[in-house]
N, C-alpha and C. Protein backbone atom coordinates (compact mmCIF):
# COMPACT_ATOMS: atom_id res chain seq x y z
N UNK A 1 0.84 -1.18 0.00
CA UNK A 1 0.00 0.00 0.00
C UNK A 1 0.89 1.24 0.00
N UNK A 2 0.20 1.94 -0.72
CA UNK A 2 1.53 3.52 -0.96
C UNK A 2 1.34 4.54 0.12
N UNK A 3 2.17 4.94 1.01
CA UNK A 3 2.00 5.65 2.15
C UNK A 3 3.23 6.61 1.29
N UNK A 4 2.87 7.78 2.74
CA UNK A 4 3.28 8.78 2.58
C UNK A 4 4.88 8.93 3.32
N UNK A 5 6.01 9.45 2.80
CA UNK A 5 7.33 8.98 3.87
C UNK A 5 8.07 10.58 4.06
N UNK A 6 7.80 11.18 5.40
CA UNK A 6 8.47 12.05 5.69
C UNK A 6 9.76 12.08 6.24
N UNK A 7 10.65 13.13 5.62
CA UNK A 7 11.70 13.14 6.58
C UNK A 7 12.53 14.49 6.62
N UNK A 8 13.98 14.88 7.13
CA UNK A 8 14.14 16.06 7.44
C UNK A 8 14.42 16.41 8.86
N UNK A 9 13.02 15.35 9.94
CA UNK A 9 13.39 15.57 11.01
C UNK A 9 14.86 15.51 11.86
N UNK A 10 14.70 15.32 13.02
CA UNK A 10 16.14 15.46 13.89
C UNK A 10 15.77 16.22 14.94
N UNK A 11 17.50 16.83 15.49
CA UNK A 11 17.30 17.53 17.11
C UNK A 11 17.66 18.64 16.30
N UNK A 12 16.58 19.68 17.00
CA UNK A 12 17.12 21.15 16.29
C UNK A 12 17.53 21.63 17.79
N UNK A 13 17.90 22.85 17.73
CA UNK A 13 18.59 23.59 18.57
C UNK A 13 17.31 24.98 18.96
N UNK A 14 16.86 25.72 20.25
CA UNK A 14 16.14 26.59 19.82
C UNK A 14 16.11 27.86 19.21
N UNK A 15 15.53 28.15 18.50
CA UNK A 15 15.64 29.33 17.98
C UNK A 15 15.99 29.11 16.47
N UNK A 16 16.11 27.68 16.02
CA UNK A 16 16.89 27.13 14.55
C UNK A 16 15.40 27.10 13.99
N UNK A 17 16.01 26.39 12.86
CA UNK A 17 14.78 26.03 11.78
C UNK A 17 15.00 24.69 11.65
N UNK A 18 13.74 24.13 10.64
CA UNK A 18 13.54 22.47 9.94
C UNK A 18 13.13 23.09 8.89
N UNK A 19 13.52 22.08 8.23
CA UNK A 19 12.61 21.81 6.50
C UNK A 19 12.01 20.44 6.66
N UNK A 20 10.64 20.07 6.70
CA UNK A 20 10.64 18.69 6.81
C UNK A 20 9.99 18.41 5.02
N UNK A 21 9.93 17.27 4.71
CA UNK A 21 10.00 16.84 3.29
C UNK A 21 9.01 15.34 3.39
N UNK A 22 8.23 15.53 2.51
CA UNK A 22 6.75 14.82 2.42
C UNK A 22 7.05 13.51 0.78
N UNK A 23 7.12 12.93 0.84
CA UNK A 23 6.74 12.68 -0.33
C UNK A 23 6.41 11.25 -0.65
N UNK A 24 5.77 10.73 -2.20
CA UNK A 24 4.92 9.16 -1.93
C UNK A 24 6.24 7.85 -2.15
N UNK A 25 5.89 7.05 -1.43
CA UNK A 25 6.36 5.95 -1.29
C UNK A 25 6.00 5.33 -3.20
N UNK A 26 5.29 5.75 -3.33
CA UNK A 26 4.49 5.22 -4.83
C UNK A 26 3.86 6.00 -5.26
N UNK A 27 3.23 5.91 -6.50
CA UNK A 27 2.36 6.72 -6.99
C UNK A 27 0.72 6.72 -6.33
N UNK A 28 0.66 8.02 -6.16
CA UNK A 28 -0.60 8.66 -5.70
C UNK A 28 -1.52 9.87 -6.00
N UNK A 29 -2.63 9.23 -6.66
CA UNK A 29 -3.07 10.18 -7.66
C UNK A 29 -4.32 10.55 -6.91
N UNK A 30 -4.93 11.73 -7.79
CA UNK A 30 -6.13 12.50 -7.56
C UNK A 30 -6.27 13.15 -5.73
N UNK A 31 -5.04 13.57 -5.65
CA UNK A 31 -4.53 14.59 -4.47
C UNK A 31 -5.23 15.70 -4.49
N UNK A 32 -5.89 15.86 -3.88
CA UNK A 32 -7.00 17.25 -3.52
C UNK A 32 -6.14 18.71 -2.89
N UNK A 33 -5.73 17.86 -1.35
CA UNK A 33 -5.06 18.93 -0.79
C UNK A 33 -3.75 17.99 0.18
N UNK A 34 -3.20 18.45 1.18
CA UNK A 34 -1.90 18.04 1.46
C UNK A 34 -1.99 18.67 2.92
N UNK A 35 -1.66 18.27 3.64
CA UNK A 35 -0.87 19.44 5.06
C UNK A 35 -0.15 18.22 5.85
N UNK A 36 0.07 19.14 7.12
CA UNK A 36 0.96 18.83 8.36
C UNK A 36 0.50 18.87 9.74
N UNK A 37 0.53 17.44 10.43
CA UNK A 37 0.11 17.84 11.60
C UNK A 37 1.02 17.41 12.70
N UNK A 38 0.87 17.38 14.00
CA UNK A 38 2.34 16.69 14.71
C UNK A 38 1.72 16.30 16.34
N UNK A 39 2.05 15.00 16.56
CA UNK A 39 1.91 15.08 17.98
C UNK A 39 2.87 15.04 19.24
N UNK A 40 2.81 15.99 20.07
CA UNK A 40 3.70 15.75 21.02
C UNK A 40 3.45 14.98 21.91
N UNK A 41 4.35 14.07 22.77
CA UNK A 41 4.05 13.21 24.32
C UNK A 41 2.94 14.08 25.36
N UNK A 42 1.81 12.75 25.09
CA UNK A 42 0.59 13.01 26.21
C UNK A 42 -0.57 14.12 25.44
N UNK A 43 -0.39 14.30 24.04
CA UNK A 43 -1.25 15.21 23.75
C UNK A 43 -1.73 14.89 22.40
N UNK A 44 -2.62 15.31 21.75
CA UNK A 44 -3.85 14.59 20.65
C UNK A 44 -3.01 15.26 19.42
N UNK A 45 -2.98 14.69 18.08
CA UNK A 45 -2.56 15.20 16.52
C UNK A 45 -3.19 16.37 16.78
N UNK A 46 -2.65 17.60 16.27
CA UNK A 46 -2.98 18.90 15.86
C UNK A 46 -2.60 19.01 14.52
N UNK A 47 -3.25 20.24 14.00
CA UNK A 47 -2.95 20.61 13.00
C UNK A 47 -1.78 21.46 13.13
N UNK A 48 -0.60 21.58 12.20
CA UNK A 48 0.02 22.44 12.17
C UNK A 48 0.37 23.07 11.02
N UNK A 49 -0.29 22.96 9.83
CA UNK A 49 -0.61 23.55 8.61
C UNK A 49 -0.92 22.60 6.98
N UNK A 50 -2.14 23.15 6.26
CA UNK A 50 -2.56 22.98 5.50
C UNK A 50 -2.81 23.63 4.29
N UNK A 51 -2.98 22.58 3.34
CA UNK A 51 -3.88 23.46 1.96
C UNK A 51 -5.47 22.89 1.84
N UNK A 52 -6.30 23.52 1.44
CA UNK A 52 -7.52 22.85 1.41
C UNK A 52 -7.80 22.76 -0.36
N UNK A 53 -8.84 21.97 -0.28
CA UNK A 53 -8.75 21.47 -1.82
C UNK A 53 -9.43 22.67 -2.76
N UNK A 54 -9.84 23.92 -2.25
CA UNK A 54 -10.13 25.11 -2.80
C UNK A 54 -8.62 25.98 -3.36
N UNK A 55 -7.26 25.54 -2.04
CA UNK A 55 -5.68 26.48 -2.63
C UNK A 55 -5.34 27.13 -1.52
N UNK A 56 -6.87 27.52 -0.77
CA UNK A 56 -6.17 28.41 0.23
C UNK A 56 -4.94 27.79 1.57
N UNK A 57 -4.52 28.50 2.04
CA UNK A 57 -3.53 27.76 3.47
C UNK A 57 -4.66 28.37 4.67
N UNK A 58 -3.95 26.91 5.32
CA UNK A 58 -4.66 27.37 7.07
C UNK A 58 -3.24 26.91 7.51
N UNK A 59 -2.83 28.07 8.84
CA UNK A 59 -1.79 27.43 9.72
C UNK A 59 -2.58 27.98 10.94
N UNK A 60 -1.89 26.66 12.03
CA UNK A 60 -2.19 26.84 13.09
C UNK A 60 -1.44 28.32 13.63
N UNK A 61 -2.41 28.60 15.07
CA UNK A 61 -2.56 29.93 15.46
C UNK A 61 -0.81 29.77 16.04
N UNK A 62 -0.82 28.38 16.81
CA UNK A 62 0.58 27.95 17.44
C UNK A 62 1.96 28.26 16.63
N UNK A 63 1.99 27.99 15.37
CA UNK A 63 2.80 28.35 14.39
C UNK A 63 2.54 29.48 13.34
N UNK A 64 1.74 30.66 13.66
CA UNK A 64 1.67 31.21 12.58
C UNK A 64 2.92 32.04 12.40
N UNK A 65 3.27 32.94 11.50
CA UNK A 65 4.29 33.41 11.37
C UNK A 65 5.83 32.76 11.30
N UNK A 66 5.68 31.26 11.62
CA UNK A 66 6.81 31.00 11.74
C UNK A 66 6.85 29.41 10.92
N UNK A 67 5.82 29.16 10.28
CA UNK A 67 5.53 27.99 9.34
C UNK A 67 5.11 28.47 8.03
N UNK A 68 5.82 27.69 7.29
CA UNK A 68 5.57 28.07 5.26
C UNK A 68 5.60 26.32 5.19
N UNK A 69 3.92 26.48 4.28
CA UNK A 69 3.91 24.89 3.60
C UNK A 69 3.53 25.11 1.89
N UNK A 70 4.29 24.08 1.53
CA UNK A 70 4.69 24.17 -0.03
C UNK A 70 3.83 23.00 -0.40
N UNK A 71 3.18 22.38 -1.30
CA UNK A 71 2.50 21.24 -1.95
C UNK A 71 3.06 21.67 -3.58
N UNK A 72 2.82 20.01 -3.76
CA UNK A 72 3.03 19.83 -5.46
C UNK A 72 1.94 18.35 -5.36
N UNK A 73 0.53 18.61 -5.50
CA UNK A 73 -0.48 17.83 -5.45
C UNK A 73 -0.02 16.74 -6.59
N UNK A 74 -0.03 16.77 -7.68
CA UNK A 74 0.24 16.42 -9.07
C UNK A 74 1.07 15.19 -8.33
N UNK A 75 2.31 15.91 -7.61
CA UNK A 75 3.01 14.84 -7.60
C UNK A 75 3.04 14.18 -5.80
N UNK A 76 2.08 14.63 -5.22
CA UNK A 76 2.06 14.15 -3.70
C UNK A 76 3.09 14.48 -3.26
N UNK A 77 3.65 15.42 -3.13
CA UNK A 77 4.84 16.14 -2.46
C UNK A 77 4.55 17.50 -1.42
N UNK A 78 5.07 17.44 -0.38
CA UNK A 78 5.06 18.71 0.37
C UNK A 78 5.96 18.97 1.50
N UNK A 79 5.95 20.09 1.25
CA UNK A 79 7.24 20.69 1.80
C UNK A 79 7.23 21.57 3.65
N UNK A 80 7.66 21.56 4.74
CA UNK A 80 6.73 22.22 5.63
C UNK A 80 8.29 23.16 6.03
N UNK A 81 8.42 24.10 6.16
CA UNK A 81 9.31 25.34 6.81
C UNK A 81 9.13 25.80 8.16
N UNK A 82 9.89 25.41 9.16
CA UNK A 82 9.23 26.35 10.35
C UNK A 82 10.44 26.76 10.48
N UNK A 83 10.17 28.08 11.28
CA UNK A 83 11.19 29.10 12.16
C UNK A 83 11.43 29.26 13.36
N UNK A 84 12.13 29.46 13.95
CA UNK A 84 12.19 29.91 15.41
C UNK A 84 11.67 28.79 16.40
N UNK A 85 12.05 28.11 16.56
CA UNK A 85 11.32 26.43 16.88
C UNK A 85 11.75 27.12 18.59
N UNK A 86 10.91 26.84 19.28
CA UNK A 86 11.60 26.68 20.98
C UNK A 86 10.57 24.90 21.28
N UNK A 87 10.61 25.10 22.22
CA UNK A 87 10.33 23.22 22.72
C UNK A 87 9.22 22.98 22.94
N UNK A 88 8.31 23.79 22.61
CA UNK A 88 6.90 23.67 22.79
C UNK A 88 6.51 23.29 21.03
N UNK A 89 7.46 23.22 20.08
CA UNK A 89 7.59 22.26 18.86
C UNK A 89 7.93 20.63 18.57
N UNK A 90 8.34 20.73 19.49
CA UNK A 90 8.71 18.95 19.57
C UNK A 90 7.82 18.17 19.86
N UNK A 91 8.01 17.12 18.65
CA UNK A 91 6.62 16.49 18.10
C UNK A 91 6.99 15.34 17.30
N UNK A 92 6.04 14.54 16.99
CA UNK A 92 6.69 13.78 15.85
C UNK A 92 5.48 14.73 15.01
N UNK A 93 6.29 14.80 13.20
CA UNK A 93 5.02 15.62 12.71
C UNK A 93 4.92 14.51 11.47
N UNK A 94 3.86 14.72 11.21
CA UNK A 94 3.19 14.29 10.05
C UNK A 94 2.37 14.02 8.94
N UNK A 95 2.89 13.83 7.63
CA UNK A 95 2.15 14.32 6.66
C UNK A 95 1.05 13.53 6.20
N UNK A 96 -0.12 14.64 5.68
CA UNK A 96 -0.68 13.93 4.75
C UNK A 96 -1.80 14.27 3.72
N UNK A 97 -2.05 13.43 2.95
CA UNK A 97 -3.03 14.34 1.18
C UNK A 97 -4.25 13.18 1.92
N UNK A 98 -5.16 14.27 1.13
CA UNK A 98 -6.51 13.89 1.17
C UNK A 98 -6.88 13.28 -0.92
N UNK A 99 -7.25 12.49 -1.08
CA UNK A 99 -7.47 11.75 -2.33
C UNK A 99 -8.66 11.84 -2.57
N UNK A 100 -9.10 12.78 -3.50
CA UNK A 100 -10.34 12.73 -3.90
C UNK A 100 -11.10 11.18 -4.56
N UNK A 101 -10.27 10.75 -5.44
CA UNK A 101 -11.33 10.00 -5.65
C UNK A 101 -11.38 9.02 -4.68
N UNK A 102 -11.00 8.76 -3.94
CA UNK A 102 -11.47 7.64 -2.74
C UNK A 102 -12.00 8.09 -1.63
N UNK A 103 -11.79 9.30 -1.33
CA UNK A 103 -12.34 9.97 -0.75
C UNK A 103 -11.55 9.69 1.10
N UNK A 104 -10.06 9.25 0.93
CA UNK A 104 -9.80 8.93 2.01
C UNK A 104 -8.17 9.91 2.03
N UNK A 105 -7.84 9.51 3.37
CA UNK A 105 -6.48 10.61 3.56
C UNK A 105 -5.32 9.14 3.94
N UNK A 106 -4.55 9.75 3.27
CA UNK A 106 -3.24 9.02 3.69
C UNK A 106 -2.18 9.90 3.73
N UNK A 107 -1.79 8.55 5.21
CA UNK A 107 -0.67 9.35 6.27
C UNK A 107 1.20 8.56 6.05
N UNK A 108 1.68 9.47 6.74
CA UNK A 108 2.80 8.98 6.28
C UNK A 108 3.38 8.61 7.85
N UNK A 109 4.49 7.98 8.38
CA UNK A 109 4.61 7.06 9.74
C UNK A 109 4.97 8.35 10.30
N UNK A 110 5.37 9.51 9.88
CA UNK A 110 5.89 10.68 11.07
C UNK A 110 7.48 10.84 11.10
N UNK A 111 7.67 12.19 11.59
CA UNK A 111 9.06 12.08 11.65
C UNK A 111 9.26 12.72 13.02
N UNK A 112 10.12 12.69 13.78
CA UNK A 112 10.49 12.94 15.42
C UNK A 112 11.22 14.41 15.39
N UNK A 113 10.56 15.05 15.64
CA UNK A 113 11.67 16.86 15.97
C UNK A 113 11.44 17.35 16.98
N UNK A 114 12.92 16.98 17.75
CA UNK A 114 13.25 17.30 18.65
C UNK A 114 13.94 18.47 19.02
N UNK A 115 13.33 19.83 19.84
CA UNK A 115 13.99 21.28 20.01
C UNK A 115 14.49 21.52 21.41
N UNK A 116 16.16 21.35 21.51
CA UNK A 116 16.65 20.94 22.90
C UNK A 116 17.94 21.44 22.52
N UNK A 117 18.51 22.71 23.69
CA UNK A 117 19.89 22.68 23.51
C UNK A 117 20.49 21.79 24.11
C-alpha cells in the first residue's frame, strides 16, 4: 500500500529552523489537498498547517508566522518550513493528502523533531 514517507526531522537547537519533506512511497493520484500535523508526548494530533482542496492555506494559530507549507499535489509532495522552533515544537510531525477519488487521507509514519539545547 503507498503511504506517505516524511523526513528532514532530527534535534534542532532553539531558535533554529527544519525543513521537513513529504513525499509518496508510490504513486498517488487524484490529491486534492496536502498538510501537516504533529503530535507531542501526552497530547492529541494537531494541526500544524494545511492546503484545502479550494488552494487556500490554514496554519495553526501555534505556528503562525513562523511555518511556510509548499505542496506539489500532481506529484504528492510537500514541503513544511518552520522558524524559530523553541520546545513547545517537539513532536513527531506528520504528513498527509486527502485523495479525492477515494475519498480517504493518507498518512505517512511521522518524523520525530526534537527542540533541545
Amino acid at each position: 500500500q503507498v503511504q506517505l514517507v516524511e523526513s528532514g526531522g532530527g534535534l534542532v537547537q532553539p531558535g533554529g529552523s527544519l525543513r521537513l519533506s513529504c513525499a509518496p512511497s508510490g504513486t498517488i493520484s487524484s490529491v486534492a489537498s496536502m498538510g501537516w500535523y504533529r503530535q507531542a508526548p501526552g497530547k492529541e494530533r494537531e494541526l500544524v498547517a494545511k492546503t484545502t482542496n479550494l488552494g487556500s492555506i490554514v496554519v495553526a494559530d501555534s505556528v503562525k508566522g513562523r511555518a511556510t507549507i509548499s505542496n506539489d499535489n500532481a506529484k504528492a509532495t510537500s514541503v513544511l518550513q518552520m522558524d524559530s522552533l523553541d520546545a513547545q515544537d517537539t513532536a513527531i510531525y506528520y504528513c498527509n493528502a486527502y485523495q479525492w477519488s477515494t475519498g480517504r487521507f493518507i498518512w505517512g509514519q511521522g518524523t520525530q523533531v526534537t527542540v533541545s539545547s
